[in-house]
N, C-alpha and C. Protein backbone atom coordinates (compact mmCIF):
# COMPACT_ATOMS: atom_id res chain seq x y z
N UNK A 1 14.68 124.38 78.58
CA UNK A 1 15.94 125.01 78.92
C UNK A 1 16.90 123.93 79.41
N UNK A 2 18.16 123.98 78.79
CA UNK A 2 19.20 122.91 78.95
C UNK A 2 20.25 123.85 80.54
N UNK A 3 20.66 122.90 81.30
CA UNK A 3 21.83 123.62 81.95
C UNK A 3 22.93 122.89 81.89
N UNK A 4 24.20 123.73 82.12
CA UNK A 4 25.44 122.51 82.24
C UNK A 4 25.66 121.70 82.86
N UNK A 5 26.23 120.66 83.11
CA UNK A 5 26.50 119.76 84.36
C UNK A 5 27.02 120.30 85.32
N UNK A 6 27.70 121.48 85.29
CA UNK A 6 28.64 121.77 85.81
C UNK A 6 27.65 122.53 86.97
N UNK A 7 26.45 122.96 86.54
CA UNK A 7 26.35 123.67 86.78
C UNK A 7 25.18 123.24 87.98
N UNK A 8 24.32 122.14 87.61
CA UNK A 8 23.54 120.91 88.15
C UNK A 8 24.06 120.96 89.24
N UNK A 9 25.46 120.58 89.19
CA UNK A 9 26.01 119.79 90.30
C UNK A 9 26.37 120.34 91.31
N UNK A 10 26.67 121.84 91.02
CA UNK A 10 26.63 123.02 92.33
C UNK A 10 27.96 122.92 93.29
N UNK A 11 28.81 122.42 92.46
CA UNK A 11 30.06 122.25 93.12
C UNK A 11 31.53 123.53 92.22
N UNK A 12 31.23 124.68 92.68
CA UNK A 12 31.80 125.99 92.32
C UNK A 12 33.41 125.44 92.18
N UNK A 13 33.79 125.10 92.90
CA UNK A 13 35.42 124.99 92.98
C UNK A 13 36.21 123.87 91.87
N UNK A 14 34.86 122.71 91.43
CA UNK A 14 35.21 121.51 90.42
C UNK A 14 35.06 121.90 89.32
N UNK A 15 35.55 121.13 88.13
CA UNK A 15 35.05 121.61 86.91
C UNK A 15 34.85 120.23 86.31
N UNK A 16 34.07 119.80 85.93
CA UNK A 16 33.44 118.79 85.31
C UNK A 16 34.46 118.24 83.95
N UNK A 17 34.64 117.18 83.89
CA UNK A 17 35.77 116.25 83.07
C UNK A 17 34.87 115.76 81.79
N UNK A 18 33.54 114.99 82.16
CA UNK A 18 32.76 113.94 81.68
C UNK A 18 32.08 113.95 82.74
N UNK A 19 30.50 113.14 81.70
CA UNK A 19 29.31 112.75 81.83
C UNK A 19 29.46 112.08 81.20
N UNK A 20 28.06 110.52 82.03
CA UNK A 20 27.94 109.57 81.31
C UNK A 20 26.83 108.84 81.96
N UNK A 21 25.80 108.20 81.28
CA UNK A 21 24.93 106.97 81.82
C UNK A 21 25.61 105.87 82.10
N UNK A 22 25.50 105.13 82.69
CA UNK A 22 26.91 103.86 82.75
C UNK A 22 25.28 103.29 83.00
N UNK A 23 24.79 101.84 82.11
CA UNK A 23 23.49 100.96 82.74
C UNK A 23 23.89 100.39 83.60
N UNK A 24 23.34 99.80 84.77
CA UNK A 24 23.47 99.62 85.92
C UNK A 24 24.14 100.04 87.11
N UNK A 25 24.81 100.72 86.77
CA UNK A 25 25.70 101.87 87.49
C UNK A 25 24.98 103.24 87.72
N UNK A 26 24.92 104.06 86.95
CA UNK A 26 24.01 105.42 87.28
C UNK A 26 24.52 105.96 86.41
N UNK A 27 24.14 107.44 86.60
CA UNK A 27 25.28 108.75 86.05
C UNK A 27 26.79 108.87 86.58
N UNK A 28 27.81 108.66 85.98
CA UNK A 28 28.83 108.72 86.28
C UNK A 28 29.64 110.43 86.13
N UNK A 29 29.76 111.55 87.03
CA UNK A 29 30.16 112.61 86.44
C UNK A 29 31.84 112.39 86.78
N UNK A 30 32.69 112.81 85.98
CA UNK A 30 34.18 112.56 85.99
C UNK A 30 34.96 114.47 86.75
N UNK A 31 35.10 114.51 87.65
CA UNK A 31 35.34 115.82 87.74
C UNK A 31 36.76 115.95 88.75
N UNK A 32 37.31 117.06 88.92
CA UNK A 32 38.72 117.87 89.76
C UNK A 32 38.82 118.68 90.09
N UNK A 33 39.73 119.39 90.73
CA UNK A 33 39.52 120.75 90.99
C UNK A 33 40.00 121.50 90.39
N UNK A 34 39.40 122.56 89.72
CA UNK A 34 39.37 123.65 88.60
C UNK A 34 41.34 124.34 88.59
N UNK A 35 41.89 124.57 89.72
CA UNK A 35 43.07 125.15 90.05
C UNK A 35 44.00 123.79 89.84
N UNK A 36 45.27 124.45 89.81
CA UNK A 36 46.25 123.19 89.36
C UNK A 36 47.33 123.32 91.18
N UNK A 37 46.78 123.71 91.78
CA UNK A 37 47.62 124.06 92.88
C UNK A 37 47.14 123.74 94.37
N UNK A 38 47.71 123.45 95.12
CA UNK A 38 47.40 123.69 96.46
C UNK A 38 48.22 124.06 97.59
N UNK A 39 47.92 124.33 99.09
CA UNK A 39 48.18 124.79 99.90
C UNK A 39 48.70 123.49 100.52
N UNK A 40 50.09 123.89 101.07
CA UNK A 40 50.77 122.74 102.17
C UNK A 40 50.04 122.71 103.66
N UNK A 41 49.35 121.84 104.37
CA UNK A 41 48.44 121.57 105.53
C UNK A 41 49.73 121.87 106.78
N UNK A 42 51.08 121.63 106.31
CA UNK A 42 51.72 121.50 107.77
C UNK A 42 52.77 122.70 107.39
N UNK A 43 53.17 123.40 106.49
CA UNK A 43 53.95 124.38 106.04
C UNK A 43 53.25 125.46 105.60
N UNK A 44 51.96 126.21 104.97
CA UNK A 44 50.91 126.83 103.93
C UNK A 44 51.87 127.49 103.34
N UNK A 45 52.85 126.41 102.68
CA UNK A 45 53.42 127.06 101.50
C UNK A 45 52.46 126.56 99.91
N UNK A 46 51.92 127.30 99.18
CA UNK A 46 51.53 126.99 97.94
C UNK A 46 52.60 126.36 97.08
N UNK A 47 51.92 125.16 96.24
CA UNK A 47 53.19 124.09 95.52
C UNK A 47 51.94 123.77 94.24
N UNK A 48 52.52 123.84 93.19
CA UNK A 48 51.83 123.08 91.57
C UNK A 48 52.54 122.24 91.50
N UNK A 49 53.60 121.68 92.11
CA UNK A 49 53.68 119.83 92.05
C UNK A 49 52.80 119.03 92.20
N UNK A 50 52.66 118.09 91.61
CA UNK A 50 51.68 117.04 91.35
C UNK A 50 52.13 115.99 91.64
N UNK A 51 52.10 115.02 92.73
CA UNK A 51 52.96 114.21 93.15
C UNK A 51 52.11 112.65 92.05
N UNK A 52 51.00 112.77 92.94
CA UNK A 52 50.20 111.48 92.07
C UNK A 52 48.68 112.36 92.00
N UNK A 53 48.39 111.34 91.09
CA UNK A 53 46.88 111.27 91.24
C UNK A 53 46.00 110.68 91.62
N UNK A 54 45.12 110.59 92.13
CA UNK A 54 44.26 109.57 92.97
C UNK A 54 42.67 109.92 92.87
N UNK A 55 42.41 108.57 91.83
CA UNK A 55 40.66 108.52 91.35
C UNK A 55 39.83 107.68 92.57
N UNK A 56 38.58 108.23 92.72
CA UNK A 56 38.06 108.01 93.62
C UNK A 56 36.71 107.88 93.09
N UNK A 57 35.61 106.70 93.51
CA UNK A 57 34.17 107.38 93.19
C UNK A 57 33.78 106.96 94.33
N UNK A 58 32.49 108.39 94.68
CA UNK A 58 32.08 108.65 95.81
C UNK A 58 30.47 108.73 95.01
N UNK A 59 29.33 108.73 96.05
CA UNK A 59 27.93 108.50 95.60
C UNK A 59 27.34 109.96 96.12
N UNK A 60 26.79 110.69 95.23
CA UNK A 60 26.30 111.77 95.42
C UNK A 60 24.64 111.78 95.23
N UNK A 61 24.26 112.92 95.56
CA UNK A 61 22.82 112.92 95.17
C UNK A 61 22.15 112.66 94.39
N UNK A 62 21.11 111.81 94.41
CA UNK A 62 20.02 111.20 93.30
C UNK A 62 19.68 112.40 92.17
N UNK A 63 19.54 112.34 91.21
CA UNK A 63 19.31 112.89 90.16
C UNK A 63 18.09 112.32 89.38
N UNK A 64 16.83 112.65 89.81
CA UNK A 64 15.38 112.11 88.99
C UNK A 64 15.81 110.67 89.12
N UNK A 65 15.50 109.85 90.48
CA UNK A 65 15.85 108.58 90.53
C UNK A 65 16.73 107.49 89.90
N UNK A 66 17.86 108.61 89.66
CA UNK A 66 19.30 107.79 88.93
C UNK A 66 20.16 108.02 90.00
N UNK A 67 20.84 106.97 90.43
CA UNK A 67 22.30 107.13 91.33
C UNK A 67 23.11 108.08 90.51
N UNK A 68 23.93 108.83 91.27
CA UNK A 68 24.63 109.92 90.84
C UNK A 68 25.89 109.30 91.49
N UNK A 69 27.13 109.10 90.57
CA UNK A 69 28.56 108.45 91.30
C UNK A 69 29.66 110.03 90.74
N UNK A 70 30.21 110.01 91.37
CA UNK A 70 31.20 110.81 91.19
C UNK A 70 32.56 110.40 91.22
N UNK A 71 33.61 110.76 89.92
CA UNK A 71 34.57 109.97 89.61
C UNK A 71 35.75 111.53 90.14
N UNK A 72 36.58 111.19 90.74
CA UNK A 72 36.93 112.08 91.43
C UNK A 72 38.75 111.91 91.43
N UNK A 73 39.38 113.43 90.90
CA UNK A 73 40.30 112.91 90.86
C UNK A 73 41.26 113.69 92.11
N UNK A 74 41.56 113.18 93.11
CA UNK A 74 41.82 113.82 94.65
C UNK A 74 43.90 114.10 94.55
N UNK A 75 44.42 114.76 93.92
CA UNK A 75 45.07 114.97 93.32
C UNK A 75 46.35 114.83 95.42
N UNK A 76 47.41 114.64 94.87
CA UNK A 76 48.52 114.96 96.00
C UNK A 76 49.58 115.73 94.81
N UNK A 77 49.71 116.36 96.06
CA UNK A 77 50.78 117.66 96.13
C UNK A 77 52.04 117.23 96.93
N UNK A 78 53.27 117.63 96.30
CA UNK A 78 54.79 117.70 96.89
C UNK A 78 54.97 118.96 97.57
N UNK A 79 55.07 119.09 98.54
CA UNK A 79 55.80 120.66 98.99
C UNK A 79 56.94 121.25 98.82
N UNK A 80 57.59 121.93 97.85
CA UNK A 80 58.99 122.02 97.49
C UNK A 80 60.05 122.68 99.16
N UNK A 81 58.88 122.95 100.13
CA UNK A 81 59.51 123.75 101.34
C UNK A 81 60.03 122.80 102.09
N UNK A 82 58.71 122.15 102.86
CA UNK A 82 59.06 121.17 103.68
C UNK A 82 59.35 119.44 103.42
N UNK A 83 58.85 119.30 101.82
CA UNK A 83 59.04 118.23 101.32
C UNK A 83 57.99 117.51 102.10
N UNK A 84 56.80 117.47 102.52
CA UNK A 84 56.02 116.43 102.51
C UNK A 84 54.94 116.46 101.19
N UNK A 85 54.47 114.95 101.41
CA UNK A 85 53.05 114.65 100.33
C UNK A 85 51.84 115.22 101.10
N UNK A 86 50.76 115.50 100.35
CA UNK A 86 49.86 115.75 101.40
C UNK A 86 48.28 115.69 99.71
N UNK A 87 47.46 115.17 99.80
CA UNK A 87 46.54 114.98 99.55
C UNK A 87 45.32 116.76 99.63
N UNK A 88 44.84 117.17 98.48
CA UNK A 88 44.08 118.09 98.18
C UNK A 88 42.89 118.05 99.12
N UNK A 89 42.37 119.32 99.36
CA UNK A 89 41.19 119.10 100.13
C UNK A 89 39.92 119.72 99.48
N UNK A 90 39.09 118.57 99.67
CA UNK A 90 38.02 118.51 99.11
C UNK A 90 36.88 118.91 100.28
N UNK A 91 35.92 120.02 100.29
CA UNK A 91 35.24 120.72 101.19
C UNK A 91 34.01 120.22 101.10
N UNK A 92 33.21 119.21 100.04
CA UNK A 92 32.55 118.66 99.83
C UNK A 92 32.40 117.15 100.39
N UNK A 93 33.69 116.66 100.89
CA UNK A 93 33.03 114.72 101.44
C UNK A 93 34.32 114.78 102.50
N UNK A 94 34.10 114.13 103.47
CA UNK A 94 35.63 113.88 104.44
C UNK A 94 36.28 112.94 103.79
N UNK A 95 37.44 113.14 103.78
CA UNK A 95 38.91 112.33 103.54
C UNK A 95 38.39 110.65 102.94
N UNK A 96 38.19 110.03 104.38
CA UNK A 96 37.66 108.19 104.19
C UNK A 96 36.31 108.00 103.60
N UNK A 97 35.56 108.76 103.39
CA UNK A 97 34.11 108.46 103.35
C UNK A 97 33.27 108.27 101.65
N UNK A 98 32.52 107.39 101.46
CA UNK A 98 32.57 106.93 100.13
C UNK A 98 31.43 107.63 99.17
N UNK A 99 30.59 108.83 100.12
CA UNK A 99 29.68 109.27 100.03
C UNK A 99 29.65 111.17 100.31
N UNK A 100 29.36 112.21 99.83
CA UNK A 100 29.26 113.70 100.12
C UNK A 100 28.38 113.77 101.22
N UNK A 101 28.94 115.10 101.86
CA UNK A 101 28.92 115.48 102.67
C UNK A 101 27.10 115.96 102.85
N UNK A 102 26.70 116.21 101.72
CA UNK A 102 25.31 116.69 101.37
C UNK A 102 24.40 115.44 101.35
N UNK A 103 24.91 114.35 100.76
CA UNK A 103 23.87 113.20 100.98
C UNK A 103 23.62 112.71 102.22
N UNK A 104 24.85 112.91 103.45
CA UNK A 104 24.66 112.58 104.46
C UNK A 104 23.65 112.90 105.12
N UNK A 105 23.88 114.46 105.02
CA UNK A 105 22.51 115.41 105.15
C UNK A 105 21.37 115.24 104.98
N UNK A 106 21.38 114.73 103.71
CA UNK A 106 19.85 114.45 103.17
C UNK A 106 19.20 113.13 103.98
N UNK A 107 19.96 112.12 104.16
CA UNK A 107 19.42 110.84 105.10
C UNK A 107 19.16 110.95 106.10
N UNK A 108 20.22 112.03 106.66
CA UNK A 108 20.04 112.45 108.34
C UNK A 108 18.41 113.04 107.81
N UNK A 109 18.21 114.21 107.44
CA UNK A 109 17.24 114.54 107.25
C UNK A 109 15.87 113.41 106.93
N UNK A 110 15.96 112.55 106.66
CA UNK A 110 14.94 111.63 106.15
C UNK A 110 14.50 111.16 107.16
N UNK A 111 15.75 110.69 107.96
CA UNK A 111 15.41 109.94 109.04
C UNK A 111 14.95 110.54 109.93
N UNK A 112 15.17 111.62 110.69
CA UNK A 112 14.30 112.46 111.59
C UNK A 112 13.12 113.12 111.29
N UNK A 113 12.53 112.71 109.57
CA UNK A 113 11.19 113.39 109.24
C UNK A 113 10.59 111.81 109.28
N UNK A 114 10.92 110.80 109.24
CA UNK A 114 10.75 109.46 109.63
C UNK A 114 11.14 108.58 110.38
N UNK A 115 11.15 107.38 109.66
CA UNK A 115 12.14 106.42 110.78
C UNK A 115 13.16 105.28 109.67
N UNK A 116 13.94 104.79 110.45
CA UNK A 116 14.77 104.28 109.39
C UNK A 116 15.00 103.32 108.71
N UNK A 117 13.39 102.29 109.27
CA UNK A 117 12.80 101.59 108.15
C UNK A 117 12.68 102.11 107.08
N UNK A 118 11.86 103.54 106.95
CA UNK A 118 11.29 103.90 105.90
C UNK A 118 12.35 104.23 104.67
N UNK A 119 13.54 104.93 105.68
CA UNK A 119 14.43 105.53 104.58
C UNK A 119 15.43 104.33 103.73
């Protein structure tokens, strides 16, 4: 039984762009967020301006001992209300961080079922 990537990856709100083996690199999945819109953080006025785009890869969970990178496209929004930029939010990794929110998890987890030699 085959499944989608999309579907692997368990991330409901993205929709998958591309897949790829990259050798020495890992699995590369290319993905965004499924909606063309977002919510203003300092106004919650909704805006489909697209100010820029902004690719990102972040390292996600191992996949049958292949690095899993995620090519990520973290889209900014114009607010036609208040006129600021403001960057999409992604519920899956914080803002600066080069890694998901779930792998963190998983190490934290490693490390308190071990120690951090091991992990």
């Amino acid at each position: 039984m085959k499944f989608p990537v999309d579907q692997i990856l368990n991330l409901p709100e993205m929709k998958v762009l591309d897949c790829q083996e990259i050798e020495g690199m890992g699995i590369v999945i290319t993905i965004e967020k499924s909606v063309n819109y977002s919510t203003c953080p300092s106004c919650e006025q909704t805006t489909h301006s697209i100010h820029q785009n902004h690719w990102r890869m972040i390292h996600d969970l191992s996949w049958s001992e292949r690095t899993v990178l995620l090519k990520i496209n973290r889209r900014q929004f114009k607010c036609h209300k208040c006129k600021k930029v403001f960057s999409e939010k992604l519920n899956f990794v914080d803002s600066s961080k080069g890694y998901t929110k779930r792998l963190a998890a998983q190490i934290i987890q490693q490390v308190l079922n071990s120690n951090i030699h091991i992990v």
